[in-house]
PDB file of N, CA and C in Angstrom:
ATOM      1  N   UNK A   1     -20.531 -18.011  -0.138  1.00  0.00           N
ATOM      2  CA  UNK A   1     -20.220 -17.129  -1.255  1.00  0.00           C
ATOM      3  C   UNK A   1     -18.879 -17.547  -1.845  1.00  0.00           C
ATOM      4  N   UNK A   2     -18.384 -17.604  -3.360  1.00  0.00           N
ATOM      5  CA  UNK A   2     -17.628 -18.268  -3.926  1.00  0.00           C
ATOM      6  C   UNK A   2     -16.948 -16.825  -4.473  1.00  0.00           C
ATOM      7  N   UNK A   3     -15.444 -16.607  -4.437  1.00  0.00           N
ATOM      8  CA  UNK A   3     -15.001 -15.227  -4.933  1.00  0.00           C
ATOM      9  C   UNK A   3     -13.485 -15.483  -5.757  1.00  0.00           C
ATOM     10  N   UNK A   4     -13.788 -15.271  -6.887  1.00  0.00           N
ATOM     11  CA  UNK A   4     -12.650 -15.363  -7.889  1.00  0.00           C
ATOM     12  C   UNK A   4     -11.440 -14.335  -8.005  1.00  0.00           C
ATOM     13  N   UNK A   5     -10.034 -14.475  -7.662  1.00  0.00           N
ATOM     14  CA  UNK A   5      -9.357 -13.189  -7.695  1.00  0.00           C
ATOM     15  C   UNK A   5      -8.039 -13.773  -8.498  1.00  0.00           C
ATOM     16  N   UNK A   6      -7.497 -13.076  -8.505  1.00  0.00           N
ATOM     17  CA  UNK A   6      -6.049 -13.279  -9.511  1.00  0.00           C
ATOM     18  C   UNK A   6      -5.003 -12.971  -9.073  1.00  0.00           C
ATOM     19  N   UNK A   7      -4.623 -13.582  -7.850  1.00  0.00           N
ATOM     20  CA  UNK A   7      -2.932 -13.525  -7.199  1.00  0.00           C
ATOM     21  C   UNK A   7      -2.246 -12.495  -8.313  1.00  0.00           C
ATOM     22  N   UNK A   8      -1.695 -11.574  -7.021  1.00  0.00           N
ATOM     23  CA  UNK A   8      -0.634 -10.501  -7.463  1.00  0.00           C
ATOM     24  C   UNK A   8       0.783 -10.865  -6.603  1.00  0.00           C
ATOM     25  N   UNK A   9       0.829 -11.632  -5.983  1.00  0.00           N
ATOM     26  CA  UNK A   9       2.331 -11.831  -5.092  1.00  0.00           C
ATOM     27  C   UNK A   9       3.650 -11.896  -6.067  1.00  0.00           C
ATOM     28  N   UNK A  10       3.145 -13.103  -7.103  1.00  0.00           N
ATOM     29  CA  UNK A  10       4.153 -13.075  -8.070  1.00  0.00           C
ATOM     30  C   UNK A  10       4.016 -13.063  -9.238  1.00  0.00           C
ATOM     31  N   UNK A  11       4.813 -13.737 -10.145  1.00  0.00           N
ATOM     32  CA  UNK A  11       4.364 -13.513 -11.581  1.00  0.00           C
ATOM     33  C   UNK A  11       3.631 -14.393 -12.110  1.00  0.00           C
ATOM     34  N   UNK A  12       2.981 -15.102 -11.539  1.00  0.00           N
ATOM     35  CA  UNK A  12       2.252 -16.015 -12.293  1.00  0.00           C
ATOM     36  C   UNK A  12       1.352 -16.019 -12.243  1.00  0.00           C
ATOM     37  N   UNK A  13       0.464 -15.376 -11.035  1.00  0.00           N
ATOM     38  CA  UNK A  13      -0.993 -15.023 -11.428  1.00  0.00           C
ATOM     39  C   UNK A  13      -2.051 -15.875 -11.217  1.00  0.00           C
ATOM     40  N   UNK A  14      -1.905 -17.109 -10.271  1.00  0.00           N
ATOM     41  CA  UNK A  14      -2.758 -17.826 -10.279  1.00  0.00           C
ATOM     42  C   UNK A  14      -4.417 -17.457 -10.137  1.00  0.00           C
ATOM     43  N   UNK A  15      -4.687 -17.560 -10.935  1.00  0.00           N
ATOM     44  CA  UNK A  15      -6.564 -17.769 -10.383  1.00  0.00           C
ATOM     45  C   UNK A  15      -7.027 -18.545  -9.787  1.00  0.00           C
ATOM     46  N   UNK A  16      -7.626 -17.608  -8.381  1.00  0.00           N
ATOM     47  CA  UNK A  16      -7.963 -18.396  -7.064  1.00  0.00           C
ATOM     48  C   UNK A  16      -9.498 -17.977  -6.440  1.00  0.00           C
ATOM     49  N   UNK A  17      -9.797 -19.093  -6.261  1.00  0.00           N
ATOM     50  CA  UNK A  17     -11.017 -19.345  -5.694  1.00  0.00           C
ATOM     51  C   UNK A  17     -11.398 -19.224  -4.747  1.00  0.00           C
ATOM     52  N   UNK A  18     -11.970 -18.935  -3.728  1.00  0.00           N
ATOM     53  CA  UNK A  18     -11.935 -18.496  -2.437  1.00  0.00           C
ATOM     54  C   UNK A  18     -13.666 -18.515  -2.051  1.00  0.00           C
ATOM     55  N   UNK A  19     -13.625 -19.644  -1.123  1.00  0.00           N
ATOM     56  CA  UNK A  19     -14.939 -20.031  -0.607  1.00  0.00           C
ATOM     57  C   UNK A  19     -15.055 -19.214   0.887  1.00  0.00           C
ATOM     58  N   UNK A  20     -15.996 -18.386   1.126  1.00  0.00           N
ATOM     59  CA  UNK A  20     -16.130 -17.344   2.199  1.00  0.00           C
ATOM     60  C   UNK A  20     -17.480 -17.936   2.673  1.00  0.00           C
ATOM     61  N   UNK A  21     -17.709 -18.060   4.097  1.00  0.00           N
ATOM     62  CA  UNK A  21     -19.004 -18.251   4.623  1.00  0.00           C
ATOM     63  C   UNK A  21     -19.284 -17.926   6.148  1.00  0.00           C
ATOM     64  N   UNK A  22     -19.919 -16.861   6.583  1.00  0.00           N
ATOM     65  CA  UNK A  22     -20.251 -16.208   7.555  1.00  0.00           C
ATOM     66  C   UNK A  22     -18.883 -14.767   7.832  1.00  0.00           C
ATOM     67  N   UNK A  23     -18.702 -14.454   6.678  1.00  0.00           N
ATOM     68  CA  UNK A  23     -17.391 -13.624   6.816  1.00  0.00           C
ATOM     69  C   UNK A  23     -16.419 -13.888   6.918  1.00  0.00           C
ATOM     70  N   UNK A  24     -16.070 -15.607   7.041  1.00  0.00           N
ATOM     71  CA  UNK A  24     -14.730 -16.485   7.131  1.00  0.00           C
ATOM     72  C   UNK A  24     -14.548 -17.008   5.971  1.00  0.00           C
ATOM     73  N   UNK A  25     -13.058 -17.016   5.463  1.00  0.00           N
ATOM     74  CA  UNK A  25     -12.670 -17.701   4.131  1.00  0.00           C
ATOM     75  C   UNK A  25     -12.676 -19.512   4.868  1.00  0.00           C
ATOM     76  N   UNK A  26     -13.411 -20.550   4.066  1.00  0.00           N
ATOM     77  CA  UNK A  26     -13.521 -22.026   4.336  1.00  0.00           C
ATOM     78  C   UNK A  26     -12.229 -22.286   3.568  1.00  0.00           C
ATOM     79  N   UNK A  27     -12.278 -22.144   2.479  1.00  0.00           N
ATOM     80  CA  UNK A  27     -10.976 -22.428   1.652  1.00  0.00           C
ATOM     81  C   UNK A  27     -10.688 -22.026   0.237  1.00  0.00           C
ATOM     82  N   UNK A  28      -9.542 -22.006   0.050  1.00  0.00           N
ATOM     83  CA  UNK A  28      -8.777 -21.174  -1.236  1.00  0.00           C
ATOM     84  C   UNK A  28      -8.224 -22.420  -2.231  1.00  0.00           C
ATOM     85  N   UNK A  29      -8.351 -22.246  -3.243  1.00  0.00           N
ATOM     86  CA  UNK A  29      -7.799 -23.285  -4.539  1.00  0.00           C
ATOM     87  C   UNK A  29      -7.133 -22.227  -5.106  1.00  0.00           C
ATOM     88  N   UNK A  30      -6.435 -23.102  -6.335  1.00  0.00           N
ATOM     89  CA  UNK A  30      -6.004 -22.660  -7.791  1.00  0.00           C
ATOM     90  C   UNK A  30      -4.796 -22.148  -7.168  1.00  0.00           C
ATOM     91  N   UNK A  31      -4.511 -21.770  -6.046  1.00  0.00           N
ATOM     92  CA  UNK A  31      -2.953 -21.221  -5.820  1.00  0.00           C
ATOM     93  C   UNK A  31      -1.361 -22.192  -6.115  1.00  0.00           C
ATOM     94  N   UNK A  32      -0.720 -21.531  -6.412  1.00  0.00           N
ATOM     95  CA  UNK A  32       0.630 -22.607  -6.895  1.00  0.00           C
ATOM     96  C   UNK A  32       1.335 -22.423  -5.723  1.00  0.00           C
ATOM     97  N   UNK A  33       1.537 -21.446  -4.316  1.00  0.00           N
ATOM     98  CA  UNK A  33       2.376 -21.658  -3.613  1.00  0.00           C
ATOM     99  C   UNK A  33       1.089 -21.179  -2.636  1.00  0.00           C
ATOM    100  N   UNK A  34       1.771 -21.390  -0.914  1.00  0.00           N
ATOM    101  CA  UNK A  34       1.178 -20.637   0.365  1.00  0.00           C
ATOM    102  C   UNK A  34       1.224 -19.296   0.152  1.00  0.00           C
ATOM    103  N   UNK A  35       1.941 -18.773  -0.502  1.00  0.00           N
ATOM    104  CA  UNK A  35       1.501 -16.881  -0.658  1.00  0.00           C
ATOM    105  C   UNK A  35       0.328 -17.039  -1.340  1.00  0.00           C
ATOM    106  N   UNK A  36      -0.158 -17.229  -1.895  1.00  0.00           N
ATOM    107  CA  UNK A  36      -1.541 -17.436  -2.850  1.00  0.00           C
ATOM    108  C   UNK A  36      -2.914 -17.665  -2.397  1.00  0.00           C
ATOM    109  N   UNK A  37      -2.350 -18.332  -0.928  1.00  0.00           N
ATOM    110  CA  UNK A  37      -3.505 -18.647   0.098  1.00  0.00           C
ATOM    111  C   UNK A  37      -3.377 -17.457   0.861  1.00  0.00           C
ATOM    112  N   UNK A  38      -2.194 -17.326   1.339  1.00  0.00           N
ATOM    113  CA  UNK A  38      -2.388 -16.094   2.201  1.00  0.00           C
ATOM    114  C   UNK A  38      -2.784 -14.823   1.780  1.00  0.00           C
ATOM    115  N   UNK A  39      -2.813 -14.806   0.452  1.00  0.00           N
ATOM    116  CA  UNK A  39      -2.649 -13.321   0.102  1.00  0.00           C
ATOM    117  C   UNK A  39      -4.576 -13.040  -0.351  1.00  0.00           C
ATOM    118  N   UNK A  40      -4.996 -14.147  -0.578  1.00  0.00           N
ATOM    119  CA  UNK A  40      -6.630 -14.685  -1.042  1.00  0.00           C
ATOM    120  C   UNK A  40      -7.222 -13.973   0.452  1.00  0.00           C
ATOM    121  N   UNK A  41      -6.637 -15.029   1.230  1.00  0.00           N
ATOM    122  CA  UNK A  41      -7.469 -14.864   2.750  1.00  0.00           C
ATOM    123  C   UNK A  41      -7.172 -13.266   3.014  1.00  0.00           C
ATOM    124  N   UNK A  42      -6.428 -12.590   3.093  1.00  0.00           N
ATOM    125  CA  UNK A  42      -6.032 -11.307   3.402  1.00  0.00           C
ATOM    126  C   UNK A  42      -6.740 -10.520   2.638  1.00  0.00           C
ATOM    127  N   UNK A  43      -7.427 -10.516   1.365  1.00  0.00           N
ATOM    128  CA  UNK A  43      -7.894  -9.617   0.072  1.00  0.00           C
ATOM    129  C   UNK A  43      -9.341  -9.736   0.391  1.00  0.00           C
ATOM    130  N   UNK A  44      -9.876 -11.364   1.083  1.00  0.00           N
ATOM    131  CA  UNK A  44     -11.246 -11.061   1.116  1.00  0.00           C
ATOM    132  C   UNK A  44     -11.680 -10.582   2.527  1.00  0.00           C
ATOM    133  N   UNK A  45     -10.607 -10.653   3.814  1.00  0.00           N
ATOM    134  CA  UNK A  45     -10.991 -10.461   5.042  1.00  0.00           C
ATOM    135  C   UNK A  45     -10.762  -9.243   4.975  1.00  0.00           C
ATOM    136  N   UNK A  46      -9.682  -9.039   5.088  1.00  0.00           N
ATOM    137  CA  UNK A  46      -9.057  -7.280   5.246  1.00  0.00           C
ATOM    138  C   UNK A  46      -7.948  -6.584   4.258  1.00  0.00           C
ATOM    139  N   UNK A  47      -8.361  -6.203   3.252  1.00  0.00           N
ATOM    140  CA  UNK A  47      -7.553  -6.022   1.926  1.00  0.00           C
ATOM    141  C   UNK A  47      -6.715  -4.912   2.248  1.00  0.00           C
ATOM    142  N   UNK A  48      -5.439  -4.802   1.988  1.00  0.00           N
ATOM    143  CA  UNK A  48      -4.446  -3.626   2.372  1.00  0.00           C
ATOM    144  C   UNK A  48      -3.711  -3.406   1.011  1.00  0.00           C
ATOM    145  N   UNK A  49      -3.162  -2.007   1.037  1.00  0.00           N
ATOM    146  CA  UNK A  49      -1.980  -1.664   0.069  1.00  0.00           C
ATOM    147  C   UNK A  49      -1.457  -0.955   0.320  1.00  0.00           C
ATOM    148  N   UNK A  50      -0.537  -1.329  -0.525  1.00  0.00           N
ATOM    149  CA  UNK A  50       1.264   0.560  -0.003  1.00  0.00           C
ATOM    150  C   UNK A  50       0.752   1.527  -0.950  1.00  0.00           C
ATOM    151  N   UNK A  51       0.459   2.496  -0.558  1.00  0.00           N
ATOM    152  CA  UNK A  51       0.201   3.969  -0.991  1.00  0.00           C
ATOM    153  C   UNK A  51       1.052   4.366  -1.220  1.00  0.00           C
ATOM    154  N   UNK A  52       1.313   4.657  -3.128  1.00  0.00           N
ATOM    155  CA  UNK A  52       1.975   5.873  -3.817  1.00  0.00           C
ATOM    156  C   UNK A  52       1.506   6.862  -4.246  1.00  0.00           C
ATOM    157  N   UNK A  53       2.339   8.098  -4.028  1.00  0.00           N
ATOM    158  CA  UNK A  53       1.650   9.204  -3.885  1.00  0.00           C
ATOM    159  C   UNK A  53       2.916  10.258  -4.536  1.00  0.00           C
ATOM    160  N   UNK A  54       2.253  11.482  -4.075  1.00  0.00           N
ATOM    161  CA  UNK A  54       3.215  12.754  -4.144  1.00  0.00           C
ATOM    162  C   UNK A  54       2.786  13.641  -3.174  1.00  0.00           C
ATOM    163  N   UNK A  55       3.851  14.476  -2.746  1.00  0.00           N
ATOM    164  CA  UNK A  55       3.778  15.590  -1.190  1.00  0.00           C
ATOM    165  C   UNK A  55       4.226  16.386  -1.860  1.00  0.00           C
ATOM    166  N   UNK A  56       3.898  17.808  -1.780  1.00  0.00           N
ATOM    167  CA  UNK A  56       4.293  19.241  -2.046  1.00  0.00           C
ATOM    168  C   UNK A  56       4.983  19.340  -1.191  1.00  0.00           C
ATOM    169  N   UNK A  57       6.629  19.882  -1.322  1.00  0.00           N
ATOM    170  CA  UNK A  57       7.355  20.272  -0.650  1.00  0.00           C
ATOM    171  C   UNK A  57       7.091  21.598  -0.243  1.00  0.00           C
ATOM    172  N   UNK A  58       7.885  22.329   0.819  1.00  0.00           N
ATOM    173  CA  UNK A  58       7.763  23.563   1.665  1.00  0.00           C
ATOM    174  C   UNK A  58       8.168  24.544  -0.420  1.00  0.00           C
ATOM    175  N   UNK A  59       9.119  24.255  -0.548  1.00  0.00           N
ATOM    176  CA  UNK A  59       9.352  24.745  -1.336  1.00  0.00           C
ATOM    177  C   UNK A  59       8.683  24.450  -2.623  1.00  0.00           C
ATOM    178  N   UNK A  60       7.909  23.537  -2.638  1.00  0.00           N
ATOM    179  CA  UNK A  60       6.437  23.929  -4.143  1.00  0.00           C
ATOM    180  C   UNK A  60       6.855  22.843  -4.762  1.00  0.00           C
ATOM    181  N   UNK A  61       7.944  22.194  -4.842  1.00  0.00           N
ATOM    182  CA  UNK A  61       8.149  20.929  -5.239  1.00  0.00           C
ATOM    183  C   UNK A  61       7.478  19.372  -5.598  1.00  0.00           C
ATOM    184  N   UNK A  62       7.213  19.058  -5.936  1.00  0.00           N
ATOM    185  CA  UNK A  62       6.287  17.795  -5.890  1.00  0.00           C
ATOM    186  C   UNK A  62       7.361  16.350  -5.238  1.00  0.00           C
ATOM    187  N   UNK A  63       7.119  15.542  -4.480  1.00  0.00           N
ATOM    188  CA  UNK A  63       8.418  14.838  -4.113  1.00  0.00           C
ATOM    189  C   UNK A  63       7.803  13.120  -4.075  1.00  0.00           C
ATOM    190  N   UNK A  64       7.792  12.496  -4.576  1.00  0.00           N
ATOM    191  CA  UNK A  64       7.427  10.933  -4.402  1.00  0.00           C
ATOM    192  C   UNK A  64       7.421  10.273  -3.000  1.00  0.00           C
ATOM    193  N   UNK A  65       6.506   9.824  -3.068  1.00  0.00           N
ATOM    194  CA  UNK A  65       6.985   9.276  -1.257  1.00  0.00           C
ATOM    195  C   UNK A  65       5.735   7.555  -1.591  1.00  0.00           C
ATOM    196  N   UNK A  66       6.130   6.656  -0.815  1.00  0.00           N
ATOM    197  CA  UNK A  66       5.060   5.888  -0.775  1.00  0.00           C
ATOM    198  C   UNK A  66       4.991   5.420   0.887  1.00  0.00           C
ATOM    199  N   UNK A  67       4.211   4.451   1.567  1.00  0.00           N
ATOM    200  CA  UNK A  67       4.312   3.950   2.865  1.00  0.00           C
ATOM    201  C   UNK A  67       5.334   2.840   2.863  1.00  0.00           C
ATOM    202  N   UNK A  68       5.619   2.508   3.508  1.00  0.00           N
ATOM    203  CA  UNK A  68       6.666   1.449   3.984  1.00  0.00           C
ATOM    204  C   UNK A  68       6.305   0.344   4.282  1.00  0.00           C
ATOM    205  N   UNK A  69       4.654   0.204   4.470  1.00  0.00           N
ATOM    206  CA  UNK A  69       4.316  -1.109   4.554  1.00  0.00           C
ATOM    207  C   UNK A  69       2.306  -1.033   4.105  1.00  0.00           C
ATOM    208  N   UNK A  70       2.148  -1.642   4.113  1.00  0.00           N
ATOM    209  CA  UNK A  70       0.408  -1.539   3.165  1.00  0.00           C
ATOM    210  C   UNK A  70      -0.273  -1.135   4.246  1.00  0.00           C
ATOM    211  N   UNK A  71      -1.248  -0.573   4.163  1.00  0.00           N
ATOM    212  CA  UNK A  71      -2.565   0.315   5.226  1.00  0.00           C
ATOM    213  C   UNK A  71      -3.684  -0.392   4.597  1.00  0.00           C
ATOM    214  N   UNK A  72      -4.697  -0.556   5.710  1.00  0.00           N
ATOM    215  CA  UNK A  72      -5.963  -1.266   5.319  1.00  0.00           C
ATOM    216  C   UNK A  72      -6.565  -0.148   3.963  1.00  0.00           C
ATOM    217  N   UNK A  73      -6.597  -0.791   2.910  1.00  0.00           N
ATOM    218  CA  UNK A  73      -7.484  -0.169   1.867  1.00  0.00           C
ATOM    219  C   UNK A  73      -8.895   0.851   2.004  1.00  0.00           C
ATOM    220  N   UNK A  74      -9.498   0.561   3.442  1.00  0.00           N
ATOM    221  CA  UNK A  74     -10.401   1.693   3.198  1.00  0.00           C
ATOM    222  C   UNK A  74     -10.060   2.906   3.641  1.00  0.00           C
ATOM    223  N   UNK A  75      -8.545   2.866   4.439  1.00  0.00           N
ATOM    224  CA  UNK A  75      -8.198   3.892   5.124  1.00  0.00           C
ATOM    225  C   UNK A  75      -7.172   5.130   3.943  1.00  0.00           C
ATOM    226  N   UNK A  76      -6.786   4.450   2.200  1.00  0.00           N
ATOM    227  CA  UNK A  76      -6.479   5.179   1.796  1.00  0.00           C
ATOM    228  C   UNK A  76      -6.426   6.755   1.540  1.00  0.00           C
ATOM    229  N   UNK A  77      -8.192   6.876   1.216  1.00  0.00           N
ATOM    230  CA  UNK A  77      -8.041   8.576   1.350  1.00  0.00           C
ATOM    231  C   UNK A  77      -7.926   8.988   2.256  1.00  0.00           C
ATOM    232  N   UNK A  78      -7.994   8.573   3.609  1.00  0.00           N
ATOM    233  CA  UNK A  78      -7.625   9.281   4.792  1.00  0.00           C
ATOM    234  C   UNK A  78      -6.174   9.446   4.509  1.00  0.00           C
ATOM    235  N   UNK A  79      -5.295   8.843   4.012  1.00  0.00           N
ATOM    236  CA  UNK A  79      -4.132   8.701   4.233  1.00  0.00           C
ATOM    237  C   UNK A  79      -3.714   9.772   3.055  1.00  0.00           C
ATOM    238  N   UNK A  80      -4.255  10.008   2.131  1.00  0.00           N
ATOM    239  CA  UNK A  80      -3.854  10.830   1.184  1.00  0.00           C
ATOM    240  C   UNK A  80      -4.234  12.386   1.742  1.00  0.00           C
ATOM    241  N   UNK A  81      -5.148  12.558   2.643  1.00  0.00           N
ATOM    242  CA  UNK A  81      -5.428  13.591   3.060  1.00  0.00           C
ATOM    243  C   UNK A  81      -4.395  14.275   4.381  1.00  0.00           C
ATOM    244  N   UNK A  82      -3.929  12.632   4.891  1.00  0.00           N
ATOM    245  CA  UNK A  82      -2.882  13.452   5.952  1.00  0.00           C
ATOM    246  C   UNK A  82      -1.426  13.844   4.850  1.00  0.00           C
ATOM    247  N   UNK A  83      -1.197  12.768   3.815  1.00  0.00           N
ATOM    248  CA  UNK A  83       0.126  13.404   3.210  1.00  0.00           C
ATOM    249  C   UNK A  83      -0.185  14.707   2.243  1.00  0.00           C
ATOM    250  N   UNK A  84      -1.315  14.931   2.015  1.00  0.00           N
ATOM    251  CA  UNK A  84      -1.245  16.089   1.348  1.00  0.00           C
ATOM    252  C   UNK A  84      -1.089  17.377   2.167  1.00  0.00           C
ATOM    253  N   UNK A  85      -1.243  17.034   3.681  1.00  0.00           N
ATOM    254  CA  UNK A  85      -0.823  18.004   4.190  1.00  0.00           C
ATOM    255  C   UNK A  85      -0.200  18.457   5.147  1.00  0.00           C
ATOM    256  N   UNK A  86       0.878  17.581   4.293  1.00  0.00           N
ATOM    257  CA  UNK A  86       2.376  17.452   4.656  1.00  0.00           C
ATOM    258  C   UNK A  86       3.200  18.648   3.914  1.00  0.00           C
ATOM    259  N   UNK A  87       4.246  19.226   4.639  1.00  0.00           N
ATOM    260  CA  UNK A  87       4.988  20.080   3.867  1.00  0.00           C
ATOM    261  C   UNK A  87       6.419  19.927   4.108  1.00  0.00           C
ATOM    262  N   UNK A  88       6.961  18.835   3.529  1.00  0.00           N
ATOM    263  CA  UNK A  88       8.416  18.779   3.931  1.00  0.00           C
ATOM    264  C   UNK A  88       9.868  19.848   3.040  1.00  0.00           C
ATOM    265  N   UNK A  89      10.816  19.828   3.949  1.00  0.00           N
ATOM    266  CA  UNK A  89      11.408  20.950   3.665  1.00  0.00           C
ATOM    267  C   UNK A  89      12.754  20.010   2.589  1.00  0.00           C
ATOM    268  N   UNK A  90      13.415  21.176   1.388  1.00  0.00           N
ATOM    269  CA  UNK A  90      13.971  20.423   0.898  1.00  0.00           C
ATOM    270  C   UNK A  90      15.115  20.526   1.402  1.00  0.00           C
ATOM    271  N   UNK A  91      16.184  19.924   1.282  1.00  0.00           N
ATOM    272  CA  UNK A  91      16.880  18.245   0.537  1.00  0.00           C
ATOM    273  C   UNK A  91      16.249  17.102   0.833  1.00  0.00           C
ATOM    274  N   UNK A  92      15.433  16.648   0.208  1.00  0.00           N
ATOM    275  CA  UNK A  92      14.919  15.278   0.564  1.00  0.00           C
ATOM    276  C   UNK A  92      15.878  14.226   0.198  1.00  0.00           C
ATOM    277  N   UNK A  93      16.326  12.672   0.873  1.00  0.00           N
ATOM    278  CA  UNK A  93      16.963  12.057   0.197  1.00  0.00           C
ATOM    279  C   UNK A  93      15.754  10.567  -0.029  1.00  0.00           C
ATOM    280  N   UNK A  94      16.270   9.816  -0.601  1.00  0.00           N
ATOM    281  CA  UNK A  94      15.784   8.384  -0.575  1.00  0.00           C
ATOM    282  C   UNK A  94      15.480   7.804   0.804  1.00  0.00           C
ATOM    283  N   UNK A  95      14.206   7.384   1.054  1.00  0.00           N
ATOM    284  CA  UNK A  95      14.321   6.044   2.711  1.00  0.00           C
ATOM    285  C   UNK A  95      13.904   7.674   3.523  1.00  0.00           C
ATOM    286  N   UNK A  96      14.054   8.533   3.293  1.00  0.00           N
ATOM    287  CA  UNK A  96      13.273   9.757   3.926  1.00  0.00           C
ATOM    288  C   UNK A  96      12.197   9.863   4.814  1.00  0.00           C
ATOM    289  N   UNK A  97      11.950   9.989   5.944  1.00  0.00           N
ATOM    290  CA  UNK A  97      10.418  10.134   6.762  1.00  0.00           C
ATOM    291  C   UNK A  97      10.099  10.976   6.636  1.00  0.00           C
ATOM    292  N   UNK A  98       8.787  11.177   5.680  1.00  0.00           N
ATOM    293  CA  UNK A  98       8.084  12.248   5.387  1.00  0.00           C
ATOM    294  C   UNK A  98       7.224  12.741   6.430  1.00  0.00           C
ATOM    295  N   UNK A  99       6.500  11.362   6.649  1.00  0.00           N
ATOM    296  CA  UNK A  99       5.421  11.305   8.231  1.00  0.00           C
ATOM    297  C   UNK A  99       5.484  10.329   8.920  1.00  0.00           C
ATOM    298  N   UNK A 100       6.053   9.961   9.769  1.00  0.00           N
ATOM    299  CA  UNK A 100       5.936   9.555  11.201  1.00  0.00           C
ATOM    300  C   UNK A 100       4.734   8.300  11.180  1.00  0.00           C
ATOM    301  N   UNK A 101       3.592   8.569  10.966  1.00  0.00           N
ATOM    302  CA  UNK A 101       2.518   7.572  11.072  1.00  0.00           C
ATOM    303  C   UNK A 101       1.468   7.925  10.193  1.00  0.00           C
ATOM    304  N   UNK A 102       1.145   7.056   9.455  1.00  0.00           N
ATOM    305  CA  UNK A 102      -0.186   7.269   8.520  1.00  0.00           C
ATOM    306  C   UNK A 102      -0.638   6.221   8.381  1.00  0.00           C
ATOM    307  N   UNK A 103      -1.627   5.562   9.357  1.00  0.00           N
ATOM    308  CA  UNK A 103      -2.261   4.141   9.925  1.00  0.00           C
ATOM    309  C   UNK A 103      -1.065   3.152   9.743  1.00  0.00           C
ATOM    310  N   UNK A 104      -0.235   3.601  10.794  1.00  0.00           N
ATOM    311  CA  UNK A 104       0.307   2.189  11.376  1.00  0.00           C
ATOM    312  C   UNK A 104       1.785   2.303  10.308  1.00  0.00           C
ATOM    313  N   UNK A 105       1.955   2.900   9.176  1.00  0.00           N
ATOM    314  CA  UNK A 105       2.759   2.937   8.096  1.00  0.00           C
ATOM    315  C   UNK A 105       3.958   4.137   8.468  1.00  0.00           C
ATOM    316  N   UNK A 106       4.686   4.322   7.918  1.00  0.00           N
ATOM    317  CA  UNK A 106       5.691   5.854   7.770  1.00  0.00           C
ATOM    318  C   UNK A 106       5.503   5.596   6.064  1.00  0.00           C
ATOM    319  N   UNK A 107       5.496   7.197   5.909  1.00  0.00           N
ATOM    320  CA  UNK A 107       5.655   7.770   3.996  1.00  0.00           C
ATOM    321  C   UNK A 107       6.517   8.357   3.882  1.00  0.00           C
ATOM    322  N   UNK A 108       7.393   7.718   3.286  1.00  0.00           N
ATOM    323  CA  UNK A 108       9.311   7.850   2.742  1.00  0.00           C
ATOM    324  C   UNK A 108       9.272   8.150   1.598  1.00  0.00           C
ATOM    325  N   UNK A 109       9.898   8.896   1.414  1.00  0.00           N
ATOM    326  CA  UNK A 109      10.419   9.118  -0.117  1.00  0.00           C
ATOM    327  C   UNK A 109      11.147   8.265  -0.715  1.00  0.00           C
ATOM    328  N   UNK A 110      10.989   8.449  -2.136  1.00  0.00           N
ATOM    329  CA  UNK A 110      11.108   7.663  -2.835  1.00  0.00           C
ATOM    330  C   UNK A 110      12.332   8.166  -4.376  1.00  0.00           C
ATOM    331  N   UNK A 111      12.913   9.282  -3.999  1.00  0.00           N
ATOM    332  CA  UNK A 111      13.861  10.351  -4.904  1.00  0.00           C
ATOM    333  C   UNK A 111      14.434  11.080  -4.376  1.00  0.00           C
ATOM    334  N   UNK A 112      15.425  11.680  -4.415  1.00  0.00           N
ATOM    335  CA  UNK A 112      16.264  12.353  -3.850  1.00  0.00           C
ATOM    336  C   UNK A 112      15.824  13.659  -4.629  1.00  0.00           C
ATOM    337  N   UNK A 113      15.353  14.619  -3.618  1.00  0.00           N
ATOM    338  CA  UNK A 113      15.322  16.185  -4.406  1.00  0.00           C
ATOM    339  C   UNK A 113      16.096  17.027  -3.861  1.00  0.00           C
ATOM    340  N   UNK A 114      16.614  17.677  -4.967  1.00  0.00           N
ATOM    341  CA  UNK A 114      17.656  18.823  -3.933  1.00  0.00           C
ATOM    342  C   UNK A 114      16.973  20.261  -3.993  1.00  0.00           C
ATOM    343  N   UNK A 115      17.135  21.110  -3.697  1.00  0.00           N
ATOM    344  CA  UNK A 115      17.458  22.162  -3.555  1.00  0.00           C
ATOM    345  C   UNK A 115      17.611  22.913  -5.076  1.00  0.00           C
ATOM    346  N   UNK A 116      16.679  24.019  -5.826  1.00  0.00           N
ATOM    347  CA  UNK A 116      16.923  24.203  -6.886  1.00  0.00           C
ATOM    348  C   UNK A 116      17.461  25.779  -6.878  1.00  0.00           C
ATOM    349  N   UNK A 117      18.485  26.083  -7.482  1.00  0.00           N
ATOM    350  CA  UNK A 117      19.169  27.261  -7.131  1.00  0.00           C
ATOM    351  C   UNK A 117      18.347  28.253  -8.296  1.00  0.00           C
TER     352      UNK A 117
END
């Protein structure tokens, strides 16, 4: 099976080719650097991303948070279902642990909220 994708690592976007056979990538073209290969092989074996989101604070707030490092892609809505029910208390700052673990990740905030008088 032959699978066409469009490098996101950097800005250039190479269009890459990616020859898959028995569930194994054989080999990747069109890339301009080794991120291009790696990032091909990773998208067709086991595709991941960093989840941005929003958490309702204790106090009704809406607060930005994303993961700290990418979660396998099918595990997203699970992951939106544990931060939604999350209730963190405010002062939130930046680099914040919202949760502890959400497949393998922590969800940090991403804004500093204070406290609204």
């Amino acid at each position: 099976m032959k699978r066409e994708l469009t490098c996101i690592v950097c800005p250039i976007g190479c269009t890459l080719s990616v020859d898959i056979v028995d569930g194994n990538v054989e080999s990747v073209s069109g890339n301009a650097c080794p991120r291009g290969k790696k990032y091909a092989e990773t998208e067709c074996i086991s595709p991941v991303r960093v989840l941005t989101t929003t958490v309702r604070s204790a106090e009704g707030v809406l607060v930005s948070v994303r993961t700290d490092k990418a979660i396998p892609k099918e595990k997203l809505f699970e992951a939106m279902k544990i931060i939604n029910n999350a209730r963190p208390h405010l002062p939130i700052r930046i680099g914040d642990v919202i949760i502890e673990d959400v497949f393998g990740a922590r969800a940090v905030a991403t804004k500093n909220v204070e406290i609204s008088e």
